[in-house]
Protein backbone atom coordinates (compact mmCIF):
# COMPACT_ATOMS: atom_id res chain seq x y z
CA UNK A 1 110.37 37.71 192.92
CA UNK A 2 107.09 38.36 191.17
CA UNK A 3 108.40 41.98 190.21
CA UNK A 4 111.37 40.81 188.46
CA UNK A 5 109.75 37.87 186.63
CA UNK A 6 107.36 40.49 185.03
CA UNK A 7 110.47 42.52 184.21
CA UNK A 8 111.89 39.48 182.42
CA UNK A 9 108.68 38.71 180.11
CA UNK A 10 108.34 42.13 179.51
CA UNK A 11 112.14 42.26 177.83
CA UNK A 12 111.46 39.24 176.09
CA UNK A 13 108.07 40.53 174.11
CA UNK A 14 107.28 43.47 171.94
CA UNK A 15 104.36 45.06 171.46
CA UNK A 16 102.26 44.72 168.32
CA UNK A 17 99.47 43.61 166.31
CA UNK A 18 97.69 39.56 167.64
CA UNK A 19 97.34 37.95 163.99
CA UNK A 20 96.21 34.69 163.95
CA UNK A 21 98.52 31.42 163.97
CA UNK A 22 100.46 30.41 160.72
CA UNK A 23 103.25 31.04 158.62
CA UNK A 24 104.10 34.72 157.36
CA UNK A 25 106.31 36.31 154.23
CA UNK A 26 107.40 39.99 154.44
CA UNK A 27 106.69 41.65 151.28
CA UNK A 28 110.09 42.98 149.43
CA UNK A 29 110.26 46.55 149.30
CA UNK A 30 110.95 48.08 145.79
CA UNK A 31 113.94 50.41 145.69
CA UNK A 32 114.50 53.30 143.56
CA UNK A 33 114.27 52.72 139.41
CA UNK A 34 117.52 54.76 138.33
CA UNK A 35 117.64 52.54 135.56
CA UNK A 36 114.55 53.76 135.02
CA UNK A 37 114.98 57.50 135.53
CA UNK A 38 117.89 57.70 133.36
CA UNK A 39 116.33 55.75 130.53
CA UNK A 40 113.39 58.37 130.77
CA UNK A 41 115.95 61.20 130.65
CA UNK A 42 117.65 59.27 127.27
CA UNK A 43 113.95 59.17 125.62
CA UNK A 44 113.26 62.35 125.85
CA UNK A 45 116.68 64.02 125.40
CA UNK A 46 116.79 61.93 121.73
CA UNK A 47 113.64 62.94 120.91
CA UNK A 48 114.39 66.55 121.31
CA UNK A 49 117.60 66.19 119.07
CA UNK A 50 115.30 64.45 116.53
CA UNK A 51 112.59 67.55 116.60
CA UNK A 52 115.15 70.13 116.48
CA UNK A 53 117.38 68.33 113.63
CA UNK A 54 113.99 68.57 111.64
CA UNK A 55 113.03 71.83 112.63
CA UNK A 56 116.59 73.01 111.24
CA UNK A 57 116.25 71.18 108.01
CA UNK A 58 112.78 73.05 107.81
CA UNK A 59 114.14 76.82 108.35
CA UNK A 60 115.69 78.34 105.34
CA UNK A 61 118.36 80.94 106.13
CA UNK A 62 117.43 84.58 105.32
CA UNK A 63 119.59 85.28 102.03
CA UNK A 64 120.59 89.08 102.02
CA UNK A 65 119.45 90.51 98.09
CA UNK A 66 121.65 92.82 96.78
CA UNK A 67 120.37 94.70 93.32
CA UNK A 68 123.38 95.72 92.28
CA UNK A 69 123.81 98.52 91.63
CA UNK A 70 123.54 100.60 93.07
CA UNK A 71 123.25 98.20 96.21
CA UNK A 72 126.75 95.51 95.40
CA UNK A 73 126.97 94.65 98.82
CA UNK A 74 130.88 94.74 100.69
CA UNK A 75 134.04 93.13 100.89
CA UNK A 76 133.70 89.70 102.72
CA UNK A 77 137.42 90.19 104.21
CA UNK A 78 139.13 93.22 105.40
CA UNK A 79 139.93 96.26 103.46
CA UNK A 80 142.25 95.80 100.99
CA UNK A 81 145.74 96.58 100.45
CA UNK A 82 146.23 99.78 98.79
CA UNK A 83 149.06 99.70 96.42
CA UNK A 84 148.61 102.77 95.02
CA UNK A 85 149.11 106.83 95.80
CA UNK A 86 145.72 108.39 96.62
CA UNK A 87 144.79 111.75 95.84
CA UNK A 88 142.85 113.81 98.19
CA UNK A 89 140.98 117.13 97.00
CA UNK A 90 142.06 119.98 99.17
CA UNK A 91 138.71 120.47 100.31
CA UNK A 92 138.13 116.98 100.94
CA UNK A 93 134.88 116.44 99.12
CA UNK A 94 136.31 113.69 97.37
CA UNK A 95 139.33 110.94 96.60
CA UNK A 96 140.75 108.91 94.02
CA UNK A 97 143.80 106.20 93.31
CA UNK A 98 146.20 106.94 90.78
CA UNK A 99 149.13 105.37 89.07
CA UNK A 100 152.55 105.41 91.05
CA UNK A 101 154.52 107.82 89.49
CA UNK A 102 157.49 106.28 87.59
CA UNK A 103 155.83 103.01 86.67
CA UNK A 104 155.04 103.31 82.82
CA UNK A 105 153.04 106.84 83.86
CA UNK A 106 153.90 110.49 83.96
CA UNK A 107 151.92 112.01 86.82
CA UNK A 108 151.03 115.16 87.14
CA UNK A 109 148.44 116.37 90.38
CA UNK A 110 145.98 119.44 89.52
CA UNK A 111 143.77 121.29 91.14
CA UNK A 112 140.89 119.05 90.68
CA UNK A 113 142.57 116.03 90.18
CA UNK A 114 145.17 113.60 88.75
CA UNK A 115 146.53 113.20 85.18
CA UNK A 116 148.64 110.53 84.26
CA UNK A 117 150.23 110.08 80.84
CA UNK A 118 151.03 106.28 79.57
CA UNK A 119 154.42 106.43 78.55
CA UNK A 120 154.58 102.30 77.61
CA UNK A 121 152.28 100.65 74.83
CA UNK A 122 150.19 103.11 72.51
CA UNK A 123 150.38 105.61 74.97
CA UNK A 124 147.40 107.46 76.08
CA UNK A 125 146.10 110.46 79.20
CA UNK A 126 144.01 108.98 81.80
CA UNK A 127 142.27 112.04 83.84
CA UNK A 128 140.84 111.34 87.04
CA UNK A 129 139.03 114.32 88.41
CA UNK A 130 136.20 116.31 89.57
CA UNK A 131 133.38 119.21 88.98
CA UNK A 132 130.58 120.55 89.71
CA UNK A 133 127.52 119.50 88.90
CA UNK A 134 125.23 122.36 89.17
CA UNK A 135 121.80 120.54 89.04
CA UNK A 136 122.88 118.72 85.68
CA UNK A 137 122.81 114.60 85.69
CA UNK A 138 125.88 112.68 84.85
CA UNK A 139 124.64 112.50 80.96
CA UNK A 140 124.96 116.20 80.22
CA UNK A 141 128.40 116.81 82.25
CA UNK A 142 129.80 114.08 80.10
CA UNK A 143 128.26 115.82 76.68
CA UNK A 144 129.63 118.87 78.30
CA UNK A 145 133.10 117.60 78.46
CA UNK A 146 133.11 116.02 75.18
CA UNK A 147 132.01 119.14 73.44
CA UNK A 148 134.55 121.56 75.30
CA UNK A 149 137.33 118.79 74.82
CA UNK A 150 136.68 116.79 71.49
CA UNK A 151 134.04 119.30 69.71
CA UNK A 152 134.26 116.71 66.39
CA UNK A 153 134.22 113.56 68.68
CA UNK A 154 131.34 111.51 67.39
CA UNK A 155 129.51 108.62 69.62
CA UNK A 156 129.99 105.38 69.20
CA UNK A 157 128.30 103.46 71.76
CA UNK A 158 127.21 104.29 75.45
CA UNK A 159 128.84 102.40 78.34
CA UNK A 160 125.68 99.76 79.49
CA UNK A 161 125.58 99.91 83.37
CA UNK A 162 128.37 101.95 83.68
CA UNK A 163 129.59 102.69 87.72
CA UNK A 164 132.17 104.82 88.85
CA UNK A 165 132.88 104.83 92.69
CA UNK A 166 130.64 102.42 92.92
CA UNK A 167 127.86 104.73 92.13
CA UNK A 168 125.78 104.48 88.93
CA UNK A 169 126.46 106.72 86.43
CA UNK A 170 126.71 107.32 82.89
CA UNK A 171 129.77 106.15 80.86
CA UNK A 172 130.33 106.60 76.92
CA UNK A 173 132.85 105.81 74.18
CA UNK A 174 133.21 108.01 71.29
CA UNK A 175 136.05 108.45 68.57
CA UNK A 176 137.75 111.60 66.77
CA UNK A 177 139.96 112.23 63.41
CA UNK A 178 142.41 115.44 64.75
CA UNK A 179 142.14 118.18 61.98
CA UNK A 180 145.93 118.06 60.69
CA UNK A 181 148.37 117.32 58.19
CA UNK A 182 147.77 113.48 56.71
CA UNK A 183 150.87 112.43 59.06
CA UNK A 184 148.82 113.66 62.43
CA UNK A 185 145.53 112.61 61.54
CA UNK A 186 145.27 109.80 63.71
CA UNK A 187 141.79 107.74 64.99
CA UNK A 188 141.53 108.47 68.19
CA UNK A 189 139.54 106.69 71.26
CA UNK A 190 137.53 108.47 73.82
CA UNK A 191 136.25 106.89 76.62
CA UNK A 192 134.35 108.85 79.78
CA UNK A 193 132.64 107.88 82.80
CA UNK A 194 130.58 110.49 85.39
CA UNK A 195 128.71 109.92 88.52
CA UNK A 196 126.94 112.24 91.17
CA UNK A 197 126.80 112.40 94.52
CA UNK A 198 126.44 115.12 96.94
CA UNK A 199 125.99 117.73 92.94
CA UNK A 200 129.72 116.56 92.56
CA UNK A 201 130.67 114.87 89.50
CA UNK A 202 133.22 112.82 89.40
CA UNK A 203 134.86 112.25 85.82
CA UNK A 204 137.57 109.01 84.75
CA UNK A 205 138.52 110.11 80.95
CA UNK A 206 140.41 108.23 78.85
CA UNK A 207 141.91 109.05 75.65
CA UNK A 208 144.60 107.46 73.29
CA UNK A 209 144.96 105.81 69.67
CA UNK A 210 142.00 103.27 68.51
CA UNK A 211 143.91 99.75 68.71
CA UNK A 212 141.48 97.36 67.04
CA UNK A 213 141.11 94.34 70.24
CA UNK A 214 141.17 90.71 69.33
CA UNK A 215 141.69 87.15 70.76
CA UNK A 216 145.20 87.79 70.58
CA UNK A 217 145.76 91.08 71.78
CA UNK A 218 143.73 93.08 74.03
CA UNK A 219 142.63 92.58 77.69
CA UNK A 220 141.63 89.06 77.51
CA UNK A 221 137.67 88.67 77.15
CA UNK A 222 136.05 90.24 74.14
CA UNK A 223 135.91 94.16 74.50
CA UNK A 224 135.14 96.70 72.07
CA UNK A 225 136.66 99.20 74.30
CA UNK A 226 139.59 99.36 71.46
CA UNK A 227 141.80 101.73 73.94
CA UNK A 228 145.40 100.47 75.30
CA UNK A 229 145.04 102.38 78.11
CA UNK A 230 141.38 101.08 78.87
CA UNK A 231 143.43 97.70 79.98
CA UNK A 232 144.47 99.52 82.94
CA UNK A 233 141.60 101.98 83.68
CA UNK A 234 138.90 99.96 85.67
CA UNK A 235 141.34 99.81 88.72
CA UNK A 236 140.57 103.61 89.00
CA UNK A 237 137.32 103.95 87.82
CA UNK A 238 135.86 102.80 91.28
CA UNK A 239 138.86 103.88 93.62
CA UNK A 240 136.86 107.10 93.46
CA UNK A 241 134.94 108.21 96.58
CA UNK A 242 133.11 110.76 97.62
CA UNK A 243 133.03 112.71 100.67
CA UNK A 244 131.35 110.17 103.63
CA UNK A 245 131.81 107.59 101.46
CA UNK A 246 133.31 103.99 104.24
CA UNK A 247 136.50 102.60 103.62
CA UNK A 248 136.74 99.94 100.70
């Protein structure tokens, strides 16, 4: 009997710590702050935003400086549509666009290049071609041509900046009175652009009556280019390329 009453007390106690007599409150345990953790997490997530949105406003973008020319930078887009026939030298050193036969040109393909006769207007040649250079600069192969051309053709104002290919060159405008009977003597306008690259010279000539420009006739903006055929002569000016030259 004594055994089990022993087991009986035993089942009915625990074993523990002897405190002294009185009334006791359990302390509440604290549970985890996600409140907390998540407006830590806000704080410091909107502050980054906030230094980076200033840093941003702070950092200028590197703008690319073009000192054109020579340098004119590229297209933004893709290359553009070629509308025109493109001549190719036969030894490929160098290319050029040229009016589509049959517009309001005669074309006729040499050698060294393209001539194209205006057949509309005042009339005029435009001569797209090349040469060598042989050591000169593009100043003496347009004297050159002038004086082997036009031998009487007198200056009357050089080209400022002048660019063909997109390569600086040298560009000028003269005029000439044909030696003739008073019926044939007729003003007429020179205009001739060379650049070099690679000791080849690359020549746009233009030639055709003087036709006095103003705000009602002429190309639009002022011009004292006083050619008809100078209207339509830029587009070919810098369709030249060299050999190596990229696509444009």
């Amino acid at each position: 009997m004594s055994d089990l009453s022993a087991d009986s007390d035993a089942a009915d106690s625990f074993t523990g710590y002897a405190v002294p007599a009185g009334n006791y409150r359990a302390r509440r345990q604290r549970g985890p702050g996600y409140f907390v953790t998540i407006g830590l997490w806000v704080i410091v997530l909107v502050t980054a935003m906030m230094a980076l949105s200033v840093l941003a406003t702070r950092i200028k973008p590197t703008v690319t400086t073009y000192h054109c020319p020579p340098d004119c930078g590229s297209p933004p887009t893709g290359l553009p549509v070629a509308i025109n026939p493109r001549y190719f030298a036969p030894d490929g050193s160098f290319s050029v666009s040229y009016p589509s036969p049959g517009t309001a040109y005669d074309v006729t393909i040499e050698p060294n290049g393209v001539r194209a006769e205006l057949t509309v207007g005042d009339g005029g040649t435009l001569r797209l071609f090349s040469e060598p250079a042989n050591g000169r600069d593009a100043r003496q192969v347009a004297d050159d041509q002038l004086r082997q051309i036009f031998p009487d053709a007198v200056t009357s104002y050089e080209l400022p900046n002048a660019i063909l290919g997109y390569e600086p060159g040298y560009g000028e405008v003269a005029d000439d009175w044909p030696k003739g009977t008073a019926v044939d003597s007729r003003h007429q306008r020179i205009i001739i652009i060379v650049a070099i690259k690679n000791d080849l010279a690359l020549v746009a000539g233009a030639v055709g009556p003087f036709h006095q420009f103003g705000p009602d006739d002429g190309p639009g903006p002022p011009s004292p280019a006083n050619l008809d055929i100078a209207k339509d002569m830029g587009k070919y000016v810098n369709s030249f390329m060299w050999r190596g030259d990229p696509p444009r």
